[in-house]
PDB file of N, CA and C in Angstrom:
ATOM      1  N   UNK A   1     -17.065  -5.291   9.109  1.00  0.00           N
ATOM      2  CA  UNK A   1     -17.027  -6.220   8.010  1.00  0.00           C
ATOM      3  C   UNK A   1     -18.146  -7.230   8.172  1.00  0.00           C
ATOM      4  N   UNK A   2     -18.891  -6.523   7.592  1.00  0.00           N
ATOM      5  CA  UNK A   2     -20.442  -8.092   8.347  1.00  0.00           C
ATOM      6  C   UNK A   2     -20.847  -8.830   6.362  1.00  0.00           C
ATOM      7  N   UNK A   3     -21.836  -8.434   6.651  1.00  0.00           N
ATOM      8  CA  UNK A   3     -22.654  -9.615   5.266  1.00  0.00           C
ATOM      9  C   UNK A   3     -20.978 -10.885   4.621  1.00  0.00           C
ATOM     10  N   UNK A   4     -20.821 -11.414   5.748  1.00  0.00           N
ATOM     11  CA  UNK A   4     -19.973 -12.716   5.633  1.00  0.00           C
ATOM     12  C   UNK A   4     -18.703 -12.307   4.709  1.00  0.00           C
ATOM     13  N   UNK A   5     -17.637 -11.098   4.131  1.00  0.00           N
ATOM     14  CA  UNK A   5     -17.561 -10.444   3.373  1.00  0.00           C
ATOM     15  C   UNK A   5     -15.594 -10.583   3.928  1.00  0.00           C
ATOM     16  N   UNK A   6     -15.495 -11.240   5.045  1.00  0.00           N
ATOM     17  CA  UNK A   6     -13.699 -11.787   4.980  1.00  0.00           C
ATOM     18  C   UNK A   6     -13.282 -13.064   5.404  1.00  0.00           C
ATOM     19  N   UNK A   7     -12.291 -13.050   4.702  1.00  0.00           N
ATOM     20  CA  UNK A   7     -11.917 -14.459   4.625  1.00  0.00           C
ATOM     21  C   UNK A   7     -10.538 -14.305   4.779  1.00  0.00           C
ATOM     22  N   UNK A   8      -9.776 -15.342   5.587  1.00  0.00           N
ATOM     23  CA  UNK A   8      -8.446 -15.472   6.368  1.00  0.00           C
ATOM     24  C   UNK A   8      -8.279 -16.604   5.444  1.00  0.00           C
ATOM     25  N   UNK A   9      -7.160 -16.115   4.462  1.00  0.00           N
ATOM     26  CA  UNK A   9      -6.735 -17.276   3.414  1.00  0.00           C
ATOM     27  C   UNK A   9      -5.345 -17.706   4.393  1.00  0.00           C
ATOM     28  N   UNK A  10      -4.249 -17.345   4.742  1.00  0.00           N
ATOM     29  CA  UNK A  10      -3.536 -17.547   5.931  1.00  0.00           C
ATOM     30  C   UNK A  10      -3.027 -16.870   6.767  1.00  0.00           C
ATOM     31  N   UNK A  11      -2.043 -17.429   7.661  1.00  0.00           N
ATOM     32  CA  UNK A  11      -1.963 -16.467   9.405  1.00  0.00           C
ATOM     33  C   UNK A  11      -1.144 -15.231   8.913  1.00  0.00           C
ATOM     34  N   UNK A  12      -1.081 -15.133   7.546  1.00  0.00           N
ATOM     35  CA  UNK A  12      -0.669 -13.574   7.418  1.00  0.00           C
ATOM     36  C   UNK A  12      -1.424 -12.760   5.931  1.00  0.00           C
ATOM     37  N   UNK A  13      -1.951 -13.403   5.314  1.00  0.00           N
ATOM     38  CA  UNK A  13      -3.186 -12.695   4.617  1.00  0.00           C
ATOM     39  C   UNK A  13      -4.547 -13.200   4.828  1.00  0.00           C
ATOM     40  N   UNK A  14      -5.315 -11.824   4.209  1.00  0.00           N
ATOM     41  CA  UNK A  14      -7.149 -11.936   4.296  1.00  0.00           C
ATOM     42  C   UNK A  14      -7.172 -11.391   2.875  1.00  0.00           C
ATOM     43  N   UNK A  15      -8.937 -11.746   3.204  1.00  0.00           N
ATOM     44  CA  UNK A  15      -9.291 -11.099   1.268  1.00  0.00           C
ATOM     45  C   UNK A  15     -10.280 -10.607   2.218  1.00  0.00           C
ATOM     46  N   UNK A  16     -11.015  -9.179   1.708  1.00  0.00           N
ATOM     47  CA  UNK A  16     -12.797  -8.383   1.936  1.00  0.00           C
ATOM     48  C   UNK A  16     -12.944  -8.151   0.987  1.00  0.00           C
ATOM     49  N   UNK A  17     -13.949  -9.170   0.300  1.00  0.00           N
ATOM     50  CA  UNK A  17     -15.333  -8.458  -0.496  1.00  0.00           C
ATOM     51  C   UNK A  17     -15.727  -7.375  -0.128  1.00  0.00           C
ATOM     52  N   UNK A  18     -15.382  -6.366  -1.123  1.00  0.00           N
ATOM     53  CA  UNK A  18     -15.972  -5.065  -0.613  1.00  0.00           C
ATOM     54  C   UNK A  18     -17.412  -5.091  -1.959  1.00  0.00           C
ATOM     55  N   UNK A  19     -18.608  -4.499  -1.551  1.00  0.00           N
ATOM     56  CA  UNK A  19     -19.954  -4.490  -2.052  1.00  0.00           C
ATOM     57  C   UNK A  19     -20.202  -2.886  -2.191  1.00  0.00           C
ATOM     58  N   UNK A  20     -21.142  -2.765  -3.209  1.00  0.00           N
ATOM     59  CA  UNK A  20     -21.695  -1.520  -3.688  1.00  0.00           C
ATOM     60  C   UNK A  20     -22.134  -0.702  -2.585  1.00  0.00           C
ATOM     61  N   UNK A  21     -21.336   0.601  -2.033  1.00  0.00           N
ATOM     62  CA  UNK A  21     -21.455   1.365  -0.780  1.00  0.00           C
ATOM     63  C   UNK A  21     -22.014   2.799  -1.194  1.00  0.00           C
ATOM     64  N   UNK A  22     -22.071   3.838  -0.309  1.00  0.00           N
ATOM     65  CA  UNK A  22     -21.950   4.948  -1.254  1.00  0.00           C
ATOM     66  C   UNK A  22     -20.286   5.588  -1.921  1.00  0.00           C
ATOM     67  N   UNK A  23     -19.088   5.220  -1.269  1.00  0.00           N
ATOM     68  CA  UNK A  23     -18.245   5.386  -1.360  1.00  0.00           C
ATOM     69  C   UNK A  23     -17.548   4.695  -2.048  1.00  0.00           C
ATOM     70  N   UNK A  24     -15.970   4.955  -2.513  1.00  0.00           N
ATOM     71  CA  UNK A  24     -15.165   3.952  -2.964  1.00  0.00           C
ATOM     72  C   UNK A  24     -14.034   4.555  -2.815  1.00  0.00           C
ATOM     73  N   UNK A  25     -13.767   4.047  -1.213  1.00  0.00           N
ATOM     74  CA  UNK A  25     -12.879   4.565  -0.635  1.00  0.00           C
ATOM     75  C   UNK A  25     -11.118   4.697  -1.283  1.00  0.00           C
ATOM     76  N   UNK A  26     -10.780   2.816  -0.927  1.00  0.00           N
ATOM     77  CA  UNK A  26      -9.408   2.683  -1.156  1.00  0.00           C
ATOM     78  C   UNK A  26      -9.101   2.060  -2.333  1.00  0.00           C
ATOM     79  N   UNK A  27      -9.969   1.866  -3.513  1.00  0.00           N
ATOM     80  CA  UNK A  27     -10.048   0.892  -4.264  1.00  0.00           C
ATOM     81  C   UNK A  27      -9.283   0.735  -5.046  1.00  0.00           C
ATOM     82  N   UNK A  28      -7.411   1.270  -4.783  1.00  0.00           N
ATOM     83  CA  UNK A  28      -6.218   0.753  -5.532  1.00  0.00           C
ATOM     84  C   UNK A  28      -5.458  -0.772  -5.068  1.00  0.00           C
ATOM     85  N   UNK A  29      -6.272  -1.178  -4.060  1.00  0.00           N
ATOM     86  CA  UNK A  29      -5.895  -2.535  -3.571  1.00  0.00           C
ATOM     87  C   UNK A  29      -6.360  -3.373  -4.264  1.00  0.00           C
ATOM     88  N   UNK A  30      -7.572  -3.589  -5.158  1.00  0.00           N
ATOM     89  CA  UNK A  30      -8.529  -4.425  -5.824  1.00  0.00           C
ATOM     90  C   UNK A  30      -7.461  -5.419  -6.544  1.00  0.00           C
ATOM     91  N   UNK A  31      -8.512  -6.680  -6.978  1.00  0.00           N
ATOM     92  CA  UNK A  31      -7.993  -7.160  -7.444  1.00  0.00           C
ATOM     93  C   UNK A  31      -9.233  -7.502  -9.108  1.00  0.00           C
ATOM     94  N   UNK A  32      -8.533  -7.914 -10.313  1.00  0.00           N
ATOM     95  CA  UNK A  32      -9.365  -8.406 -11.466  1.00  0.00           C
ATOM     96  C   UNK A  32      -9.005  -9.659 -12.091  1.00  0.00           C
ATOM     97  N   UNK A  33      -9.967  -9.950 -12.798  1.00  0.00           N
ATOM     98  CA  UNK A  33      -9.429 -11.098 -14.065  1.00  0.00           C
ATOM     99  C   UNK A  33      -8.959 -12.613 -12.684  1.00  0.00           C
ATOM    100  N   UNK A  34      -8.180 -13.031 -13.403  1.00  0.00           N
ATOM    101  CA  UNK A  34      -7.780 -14.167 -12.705  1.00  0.00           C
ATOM    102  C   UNK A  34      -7.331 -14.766 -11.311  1.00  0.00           C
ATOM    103  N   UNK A  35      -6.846 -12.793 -10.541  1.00  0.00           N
ATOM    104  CA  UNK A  35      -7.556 -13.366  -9.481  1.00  0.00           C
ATOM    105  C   UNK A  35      -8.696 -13.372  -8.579  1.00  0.00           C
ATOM    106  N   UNK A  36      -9.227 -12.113  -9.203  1.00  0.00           N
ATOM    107  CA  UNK A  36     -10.646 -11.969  -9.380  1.00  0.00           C
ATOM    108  C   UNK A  36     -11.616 -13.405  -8.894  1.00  0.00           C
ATOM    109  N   UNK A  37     -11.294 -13.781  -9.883  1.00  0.00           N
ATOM    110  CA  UNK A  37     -11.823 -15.531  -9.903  1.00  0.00           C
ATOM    111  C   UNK A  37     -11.820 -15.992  -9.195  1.00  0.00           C
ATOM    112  N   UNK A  38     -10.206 -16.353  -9.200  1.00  0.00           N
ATOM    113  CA  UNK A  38      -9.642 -17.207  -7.885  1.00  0.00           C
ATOM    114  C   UNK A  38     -10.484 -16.929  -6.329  1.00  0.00           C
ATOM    115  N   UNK A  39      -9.956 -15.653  -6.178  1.00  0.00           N
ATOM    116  CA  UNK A  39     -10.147 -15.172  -4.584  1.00  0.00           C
ATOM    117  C   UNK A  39     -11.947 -15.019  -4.389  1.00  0.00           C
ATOM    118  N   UNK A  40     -12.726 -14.966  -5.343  1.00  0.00           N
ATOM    119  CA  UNK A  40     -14.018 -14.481  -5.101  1.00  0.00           C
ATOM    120  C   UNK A  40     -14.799 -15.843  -5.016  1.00  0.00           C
ATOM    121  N   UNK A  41     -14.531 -16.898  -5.604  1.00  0.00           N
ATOM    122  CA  UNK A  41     -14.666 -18.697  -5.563  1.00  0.00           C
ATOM    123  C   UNK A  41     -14.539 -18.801  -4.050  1.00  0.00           C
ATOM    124  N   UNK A  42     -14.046 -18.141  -2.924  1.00  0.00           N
ATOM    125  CA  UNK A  42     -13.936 -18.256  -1.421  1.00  0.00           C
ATOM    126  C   UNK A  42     -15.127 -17.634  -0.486  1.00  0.00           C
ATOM    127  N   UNK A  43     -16.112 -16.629  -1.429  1.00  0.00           N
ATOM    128  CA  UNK A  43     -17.258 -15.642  -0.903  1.00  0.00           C
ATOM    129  C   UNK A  43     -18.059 -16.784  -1.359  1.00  0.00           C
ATOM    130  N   UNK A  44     -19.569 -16.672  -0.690  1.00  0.00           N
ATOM    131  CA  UNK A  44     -20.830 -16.754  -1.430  1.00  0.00           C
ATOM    132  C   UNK A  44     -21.090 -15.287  -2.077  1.00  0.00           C
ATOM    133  N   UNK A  45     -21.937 -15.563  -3.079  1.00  0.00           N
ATOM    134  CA  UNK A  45     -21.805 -14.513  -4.382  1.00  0.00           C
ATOM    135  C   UNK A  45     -22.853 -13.688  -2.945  1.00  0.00           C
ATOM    136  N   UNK A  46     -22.480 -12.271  -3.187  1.00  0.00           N
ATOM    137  CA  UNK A  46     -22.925 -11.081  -2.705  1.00  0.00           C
ATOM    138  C   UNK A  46     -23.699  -9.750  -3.380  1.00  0.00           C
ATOM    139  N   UNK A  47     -24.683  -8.988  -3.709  1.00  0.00           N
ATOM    140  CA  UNK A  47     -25.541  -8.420  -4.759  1.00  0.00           C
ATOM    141  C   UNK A  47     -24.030  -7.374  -4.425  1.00  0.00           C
ATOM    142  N   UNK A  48     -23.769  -6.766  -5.310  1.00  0.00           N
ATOM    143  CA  UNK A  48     -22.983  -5.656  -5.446  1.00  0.00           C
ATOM    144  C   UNK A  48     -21.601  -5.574  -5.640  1.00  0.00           C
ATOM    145  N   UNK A  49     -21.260  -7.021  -5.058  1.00  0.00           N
ATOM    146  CA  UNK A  49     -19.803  -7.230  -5.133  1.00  0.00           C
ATOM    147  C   UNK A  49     -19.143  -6.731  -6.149  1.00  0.00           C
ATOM    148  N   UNK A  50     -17.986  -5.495  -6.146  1.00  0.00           N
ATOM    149  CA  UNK A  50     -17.161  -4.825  -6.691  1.00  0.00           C
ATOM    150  C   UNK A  50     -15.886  -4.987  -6.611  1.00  0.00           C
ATOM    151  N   UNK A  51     -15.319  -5.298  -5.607  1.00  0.00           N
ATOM    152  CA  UNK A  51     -13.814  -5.317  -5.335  1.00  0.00           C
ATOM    153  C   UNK A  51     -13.533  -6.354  -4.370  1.00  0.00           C
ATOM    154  N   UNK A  52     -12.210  -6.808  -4.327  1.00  0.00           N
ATOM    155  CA  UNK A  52     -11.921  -7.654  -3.105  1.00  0.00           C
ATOM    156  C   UNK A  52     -10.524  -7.160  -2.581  1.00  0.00           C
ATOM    157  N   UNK A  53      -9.980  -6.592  -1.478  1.00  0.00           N
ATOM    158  CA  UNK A  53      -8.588  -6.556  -1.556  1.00  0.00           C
ATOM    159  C   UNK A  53      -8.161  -7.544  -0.618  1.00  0.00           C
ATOM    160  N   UNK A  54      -7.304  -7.805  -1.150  1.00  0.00           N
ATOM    161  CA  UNK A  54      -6.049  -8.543  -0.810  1.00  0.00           C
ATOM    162  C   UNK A  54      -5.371  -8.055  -0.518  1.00  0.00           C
ATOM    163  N   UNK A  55      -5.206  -8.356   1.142  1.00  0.00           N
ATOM    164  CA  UNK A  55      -3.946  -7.512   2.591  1.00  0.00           C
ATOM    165  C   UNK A  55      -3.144  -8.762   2.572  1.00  0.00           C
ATOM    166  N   UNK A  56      -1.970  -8.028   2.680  1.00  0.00           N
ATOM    167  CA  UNK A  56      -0.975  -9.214   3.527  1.00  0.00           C
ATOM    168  C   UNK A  56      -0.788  -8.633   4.747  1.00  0.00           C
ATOM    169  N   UNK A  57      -1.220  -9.051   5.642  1.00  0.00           N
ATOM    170  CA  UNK A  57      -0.322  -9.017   7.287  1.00  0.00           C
ATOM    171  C   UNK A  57       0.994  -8.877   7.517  1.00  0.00           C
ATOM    172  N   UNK A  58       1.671  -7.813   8.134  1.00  0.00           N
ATOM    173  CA  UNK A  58       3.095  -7.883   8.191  1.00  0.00           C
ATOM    174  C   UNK A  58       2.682  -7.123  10.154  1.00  0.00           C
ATOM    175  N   UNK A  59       1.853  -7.216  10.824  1.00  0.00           N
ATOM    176  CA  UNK A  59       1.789  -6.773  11.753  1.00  0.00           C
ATOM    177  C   UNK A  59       0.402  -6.654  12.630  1.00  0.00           C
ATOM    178  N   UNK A  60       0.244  -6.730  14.150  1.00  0.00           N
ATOM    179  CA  UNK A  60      -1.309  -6.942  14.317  1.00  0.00           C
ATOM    180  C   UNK A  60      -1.570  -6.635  15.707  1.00  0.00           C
ATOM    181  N   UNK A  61      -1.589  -5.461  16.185  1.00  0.00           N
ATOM    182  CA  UNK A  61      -1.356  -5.378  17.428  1.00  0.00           C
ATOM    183  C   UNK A  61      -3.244  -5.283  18.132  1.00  0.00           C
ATOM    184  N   UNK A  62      -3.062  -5.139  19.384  1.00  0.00           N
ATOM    185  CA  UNK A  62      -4.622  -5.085  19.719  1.00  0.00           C
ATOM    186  C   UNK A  62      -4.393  -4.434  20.923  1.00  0.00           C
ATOM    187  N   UNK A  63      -5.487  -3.880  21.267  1.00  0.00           N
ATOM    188  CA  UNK A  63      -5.802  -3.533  22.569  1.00  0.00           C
ATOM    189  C   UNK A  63      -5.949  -4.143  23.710  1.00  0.00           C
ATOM    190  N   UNK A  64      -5.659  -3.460  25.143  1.00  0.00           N
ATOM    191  CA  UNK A  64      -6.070  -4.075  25.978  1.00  0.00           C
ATOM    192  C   UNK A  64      -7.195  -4.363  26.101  1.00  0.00           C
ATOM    193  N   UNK A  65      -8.229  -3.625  25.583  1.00  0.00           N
ATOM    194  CA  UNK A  65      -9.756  -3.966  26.201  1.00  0.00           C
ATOM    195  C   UNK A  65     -10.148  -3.869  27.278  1.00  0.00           C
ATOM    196  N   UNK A  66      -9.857  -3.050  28.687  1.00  0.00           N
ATOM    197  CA  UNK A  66     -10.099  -2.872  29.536  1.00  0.00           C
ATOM    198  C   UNK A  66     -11.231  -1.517  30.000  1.00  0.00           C
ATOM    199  N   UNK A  67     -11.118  -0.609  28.816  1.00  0.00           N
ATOM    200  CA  UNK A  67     -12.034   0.344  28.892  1.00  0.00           C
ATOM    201  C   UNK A  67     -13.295  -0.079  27.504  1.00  0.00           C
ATOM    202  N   UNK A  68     -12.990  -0.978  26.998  1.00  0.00           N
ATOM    203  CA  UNK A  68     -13.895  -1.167  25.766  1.00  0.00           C
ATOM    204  C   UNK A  68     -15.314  -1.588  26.258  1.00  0.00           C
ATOM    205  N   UNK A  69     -16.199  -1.179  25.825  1.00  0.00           N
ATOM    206  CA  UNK A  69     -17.510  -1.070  26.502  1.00  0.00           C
ATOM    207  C   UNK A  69     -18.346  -2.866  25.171  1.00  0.00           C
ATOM    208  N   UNK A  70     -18.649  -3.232  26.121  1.00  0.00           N
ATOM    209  CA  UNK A  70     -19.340  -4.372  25.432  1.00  0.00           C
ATOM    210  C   UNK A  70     -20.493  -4.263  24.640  1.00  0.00           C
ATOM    211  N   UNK A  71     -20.536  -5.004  23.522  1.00  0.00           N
ATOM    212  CA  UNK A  71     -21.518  -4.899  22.737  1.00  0.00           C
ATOM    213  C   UNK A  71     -22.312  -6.376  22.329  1.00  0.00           C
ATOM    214  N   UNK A  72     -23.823  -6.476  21.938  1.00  0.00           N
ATOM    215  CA  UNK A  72     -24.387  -7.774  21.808  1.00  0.00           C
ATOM    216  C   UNK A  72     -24.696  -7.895  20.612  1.00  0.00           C
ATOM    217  N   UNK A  73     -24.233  -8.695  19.940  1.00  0.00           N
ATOM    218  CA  UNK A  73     -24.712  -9.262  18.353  1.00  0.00           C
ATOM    219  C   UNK A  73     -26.424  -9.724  18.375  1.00  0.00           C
ATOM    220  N   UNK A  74     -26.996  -8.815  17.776  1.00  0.00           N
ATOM    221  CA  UNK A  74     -28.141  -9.010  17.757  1.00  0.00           C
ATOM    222  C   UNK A  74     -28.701  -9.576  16.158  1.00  0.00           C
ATOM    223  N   UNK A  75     -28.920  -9.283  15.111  1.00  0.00           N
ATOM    224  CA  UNK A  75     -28.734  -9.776  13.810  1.00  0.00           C
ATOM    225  C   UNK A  75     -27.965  -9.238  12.989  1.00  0.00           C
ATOM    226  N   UNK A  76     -27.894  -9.218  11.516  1.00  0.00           N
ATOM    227  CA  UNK A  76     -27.347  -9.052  10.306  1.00  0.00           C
ATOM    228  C   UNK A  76     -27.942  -8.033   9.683  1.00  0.00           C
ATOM    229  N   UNK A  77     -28.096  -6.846   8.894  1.00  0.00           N
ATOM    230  CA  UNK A  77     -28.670  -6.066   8.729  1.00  0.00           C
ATOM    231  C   UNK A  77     -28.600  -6.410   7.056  1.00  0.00           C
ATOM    232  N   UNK A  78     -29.500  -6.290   6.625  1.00  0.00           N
ATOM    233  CA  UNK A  78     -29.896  -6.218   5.530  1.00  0.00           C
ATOM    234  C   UNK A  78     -30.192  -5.453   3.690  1.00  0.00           C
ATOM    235  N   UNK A  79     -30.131  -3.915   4.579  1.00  0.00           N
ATOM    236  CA  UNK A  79     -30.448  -3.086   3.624  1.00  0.00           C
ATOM    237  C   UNK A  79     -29.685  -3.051   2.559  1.00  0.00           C
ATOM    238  N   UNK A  80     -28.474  -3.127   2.649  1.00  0.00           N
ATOM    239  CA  UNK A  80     -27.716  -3.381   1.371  1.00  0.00           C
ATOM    240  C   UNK A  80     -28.172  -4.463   0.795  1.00  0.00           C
ATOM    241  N   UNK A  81     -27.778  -5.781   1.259  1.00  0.00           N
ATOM    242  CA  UNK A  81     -27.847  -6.350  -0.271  1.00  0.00           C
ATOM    243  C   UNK A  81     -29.721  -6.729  -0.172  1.00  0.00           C
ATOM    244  N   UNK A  82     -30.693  -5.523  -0.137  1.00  0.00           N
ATOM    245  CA  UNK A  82     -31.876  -5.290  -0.306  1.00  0.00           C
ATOM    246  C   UNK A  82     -31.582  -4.295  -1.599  1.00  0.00           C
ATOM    247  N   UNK A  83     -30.919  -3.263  -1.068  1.00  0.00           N
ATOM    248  CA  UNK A  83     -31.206  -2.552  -2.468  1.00  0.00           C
ATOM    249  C   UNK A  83     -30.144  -2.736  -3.683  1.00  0.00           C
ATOM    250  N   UNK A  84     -29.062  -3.802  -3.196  1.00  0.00           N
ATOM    251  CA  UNK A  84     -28.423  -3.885  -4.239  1.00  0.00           C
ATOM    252  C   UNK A  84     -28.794  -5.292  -5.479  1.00  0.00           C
ATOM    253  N   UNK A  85     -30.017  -5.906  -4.685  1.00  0.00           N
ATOM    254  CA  UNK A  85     -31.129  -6.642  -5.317  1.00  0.00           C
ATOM    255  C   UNK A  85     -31.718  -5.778  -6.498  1.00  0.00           C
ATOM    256  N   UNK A  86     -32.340  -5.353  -5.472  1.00  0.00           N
ATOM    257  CA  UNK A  86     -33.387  -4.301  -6.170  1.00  0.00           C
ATOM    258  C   UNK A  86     -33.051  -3.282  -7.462  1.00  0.00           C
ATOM    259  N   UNK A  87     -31.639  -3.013  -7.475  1.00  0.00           N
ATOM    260  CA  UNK A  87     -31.492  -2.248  -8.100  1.00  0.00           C
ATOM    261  C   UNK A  87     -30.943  -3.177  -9.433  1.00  0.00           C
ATOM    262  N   UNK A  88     -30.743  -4.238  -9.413  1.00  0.00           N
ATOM    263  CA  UNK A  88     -29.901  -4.899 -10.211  1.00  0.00           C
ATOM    264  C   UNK A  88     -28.900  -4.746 -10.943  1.00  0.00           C
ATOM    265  N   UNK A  89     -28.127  -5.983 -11.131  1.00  0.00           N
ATOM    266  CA  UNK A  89     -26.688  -5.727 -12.069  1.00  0.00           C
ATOM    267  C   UNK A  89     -26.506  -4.275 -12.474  1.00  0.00           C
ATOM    268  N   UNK A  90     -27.837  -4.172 -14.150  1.00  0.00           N
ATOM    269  CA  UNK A  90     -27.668  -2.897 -14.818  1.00  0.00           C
ATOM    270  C   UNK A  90     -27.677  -1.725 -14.200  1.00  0.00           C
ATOM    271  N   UNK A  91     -28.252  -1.544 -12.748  1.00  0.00           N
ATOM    272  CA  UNK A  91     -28.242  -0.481 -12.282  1.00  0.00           C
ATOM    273  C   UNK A  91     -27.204  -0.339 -11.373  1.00  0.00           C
ATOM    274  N   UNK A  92     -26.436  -1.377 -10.796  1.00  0.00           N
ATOM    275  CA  UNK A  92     -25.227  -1.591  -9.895  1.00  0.00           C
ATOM    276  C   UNK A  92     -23.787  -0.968 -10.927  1.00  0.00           C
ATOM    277  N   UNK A  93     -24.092  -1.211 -12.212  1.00  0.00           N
ATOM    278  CA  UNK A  93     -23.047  -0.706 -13.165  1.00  0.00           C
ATOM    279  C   UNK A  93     -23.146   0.967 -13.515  1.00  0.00           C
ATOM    280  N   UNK A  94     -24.603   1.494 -13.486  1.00  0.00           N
ATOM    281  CA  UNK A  94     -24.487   2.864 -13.852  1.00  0.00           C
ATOM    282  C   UNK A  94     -24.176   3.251 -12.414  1.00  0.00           C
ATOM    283  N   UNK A  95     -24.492   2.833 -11.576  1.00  0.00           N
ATOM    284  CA  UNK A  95     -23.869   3.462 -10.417  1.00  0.00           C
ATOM    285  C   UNK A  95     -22.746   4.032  -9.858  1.00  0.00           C
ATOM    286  N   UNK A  96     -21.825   2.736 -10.269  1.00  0.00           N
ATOM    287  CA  UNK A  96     -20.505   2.682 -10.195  1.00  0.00           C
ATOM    288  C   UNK A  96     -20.017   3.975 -11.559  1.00  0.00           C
ATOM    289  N   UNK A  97     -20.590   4.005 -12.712  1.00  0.00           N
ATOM    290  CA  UNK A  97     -20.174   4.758 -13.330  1.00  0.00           C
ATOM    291  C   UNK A  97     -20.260   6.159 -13.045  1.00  0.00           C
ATOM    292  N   UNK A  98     -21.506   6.525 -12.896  1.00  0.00           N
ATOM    293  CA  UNK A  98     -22.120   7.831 -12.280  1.00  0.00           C
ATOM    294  C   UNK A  98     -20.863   8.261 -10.707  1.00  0.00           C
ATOM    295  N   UNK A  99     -20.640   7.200  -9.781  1.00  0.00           N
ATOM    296  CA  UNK A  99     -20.230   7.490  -8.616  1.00  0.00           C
ATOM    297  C   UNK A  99     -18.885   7.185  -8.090  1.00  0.00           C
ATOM    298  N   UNK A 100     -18.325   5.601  -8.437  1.00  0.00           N
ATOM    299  CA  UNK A 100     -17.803   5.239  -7.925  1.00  0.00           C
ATOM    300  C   UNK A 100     -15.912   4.932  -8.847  1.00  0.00           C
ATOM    301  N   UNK A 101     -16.047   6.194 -10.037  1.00  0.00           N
ATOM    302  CA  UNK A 101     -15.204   5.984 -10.864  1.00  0.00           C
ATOM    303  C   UNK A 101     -13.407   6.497 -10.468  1.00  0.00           C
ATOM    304  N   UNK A 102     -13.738   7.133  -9.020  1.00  0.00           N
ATOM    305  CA  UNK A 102     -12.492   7.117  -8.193  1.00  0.00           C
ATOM    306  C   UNK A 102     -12.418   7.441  -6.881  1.00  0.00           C
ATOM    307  N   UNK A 103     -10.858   6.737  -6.525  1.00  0.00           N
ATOM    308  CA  UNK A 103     -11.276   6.343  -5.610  1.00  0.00           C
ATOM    309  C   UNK A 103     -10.946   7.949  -4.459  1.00  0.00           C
ATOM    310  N   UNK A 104     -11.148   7.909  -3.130  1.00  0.00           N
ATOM    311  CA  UNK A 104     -10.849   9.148  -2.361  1.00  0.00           C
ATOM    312  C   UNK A 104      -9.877   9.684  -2.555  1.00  0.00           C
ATOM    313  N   UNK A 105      -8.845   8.904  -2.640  1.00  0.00           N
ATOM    314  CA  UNK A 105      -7.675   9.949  -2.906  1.00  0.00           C
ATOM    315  C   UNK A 105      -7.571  10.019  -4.585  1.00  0.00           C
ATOM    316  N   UNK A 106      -8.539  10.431  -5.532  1.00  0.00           N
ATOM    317  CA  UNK A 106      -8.200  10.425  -6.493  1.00  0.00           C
ATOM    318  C   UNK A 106      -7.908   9.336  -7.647  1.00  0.00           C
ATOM    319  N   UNK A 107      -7.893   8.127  -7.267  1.00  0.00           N
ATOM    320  CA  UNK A 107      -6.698   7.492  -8.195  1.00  0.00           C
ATOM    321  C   UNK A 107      -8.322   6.594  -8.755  1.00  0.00           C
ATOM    322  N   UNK A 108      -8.240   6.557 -10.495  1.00  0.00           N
ATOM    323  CA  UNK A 108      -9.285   5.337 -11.319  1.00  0.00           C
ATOM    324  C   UNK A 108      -9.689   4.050 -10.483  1.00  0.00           C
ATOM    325  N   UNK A 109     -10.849   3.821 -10.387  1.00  0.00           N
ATOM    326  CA  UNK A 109     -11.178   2.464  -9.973  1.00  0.00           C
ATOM    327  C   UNK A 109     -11.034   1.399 -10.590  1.00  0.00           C
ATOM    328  N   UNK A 110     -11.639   1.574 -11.296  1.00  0.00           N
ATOM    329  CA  UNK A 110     -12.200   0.678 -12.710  1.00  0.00           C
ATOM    330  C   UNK A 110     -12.582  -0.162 -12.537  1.00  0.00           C
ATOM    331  N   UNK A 111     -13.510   0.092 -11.840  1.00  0.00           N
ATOM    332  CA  UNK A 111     -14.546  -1.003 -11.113  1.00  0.00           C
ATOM    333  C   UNK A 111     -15.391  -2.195 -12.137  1.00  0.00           C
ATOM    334  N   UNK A 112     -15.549  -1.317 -13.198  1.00  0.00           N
ATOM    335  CA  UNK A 112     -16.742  -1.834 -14.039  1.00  0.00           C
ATOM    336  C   UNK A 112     -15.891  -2.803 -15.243  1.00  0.00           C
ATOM    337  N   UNK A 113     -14.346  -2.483 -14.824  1.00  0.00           N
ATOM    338  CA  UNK A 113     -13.814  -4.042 -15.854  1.00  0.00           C
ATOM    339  C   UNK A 113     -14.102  -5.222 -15.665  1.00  0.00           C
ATOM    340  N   UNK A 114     -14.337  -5.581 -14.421  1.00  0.00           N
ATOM    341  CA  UNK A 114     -14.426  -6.653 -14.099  1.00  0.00           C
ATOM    342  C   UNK A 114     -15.299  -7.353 -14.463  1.00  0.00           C
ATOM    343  N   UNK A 115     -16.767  -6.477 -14.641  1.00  0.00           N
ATOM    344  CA  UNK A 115     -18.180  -7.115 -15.106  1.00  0.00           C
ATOM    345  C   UNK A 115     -18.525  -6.110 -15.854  1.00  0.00           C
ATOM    346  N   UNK A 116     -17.424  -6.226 -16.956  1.00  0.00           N
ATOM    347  CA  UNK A 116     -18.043  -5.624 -18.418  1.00  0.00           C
ATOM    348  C   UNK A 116     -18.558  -7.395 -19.131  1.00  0.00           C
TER     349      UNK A 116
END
């Protein structure tokens, strides 16, 4: 979850901005319209931004971490919201139409209500 994209509204829900990917995986969680609004007023605006879901926490277990091999934050990677610049709005919408009109298991996105 990198390009700044979750947010811990409280100790038992989050919201992820999810952004223009090649996929559209789970996208029956989304949210539109009003709370759309609401919950996306918590992101800085993101080129591609499509969906946000809204988890509630009912559970959260973790690992020991004893075999987990360490890793170093080196920067932020960029390429997305490079080409989701580049490609702009109008082309972020045929995209979604052309690609992203359901989700993996089948079920309508309807991605493109939101920013009709």
């Amino acid at each position: 979850m990198g390009m700044d994209s979750l947010r811990v509204i409280s100790n038992r829900r989050l919201a992820w901005l999810n952004v223009t990917d090649s996929g559209n995986e789970s996208s029956t969680l989304h949210k539109y319209d009003t709370e759309w609004k609401s919950i996306f007023a918590l992101f800085n605006p993101l080129p591609g931004a499509r969906q946000i879901f809204d988890l509630s926490i009912k559970l959260a277990q973790t690992s020991c971490g004893m075999c987990i091999p360490y890793y170093e934050y080196t920067e932020d990677r960029e390429l997305l919201n490079d080409w989701a610049q580049k490609t702009g709005n109008e082309g972020l919408k045929k995209y979604w139409l052309e690609i992203n009109q359901l989700s993996i298991d089948g079920i309508p996105t309807n991605n493109t209500a939101k920013n009709s």
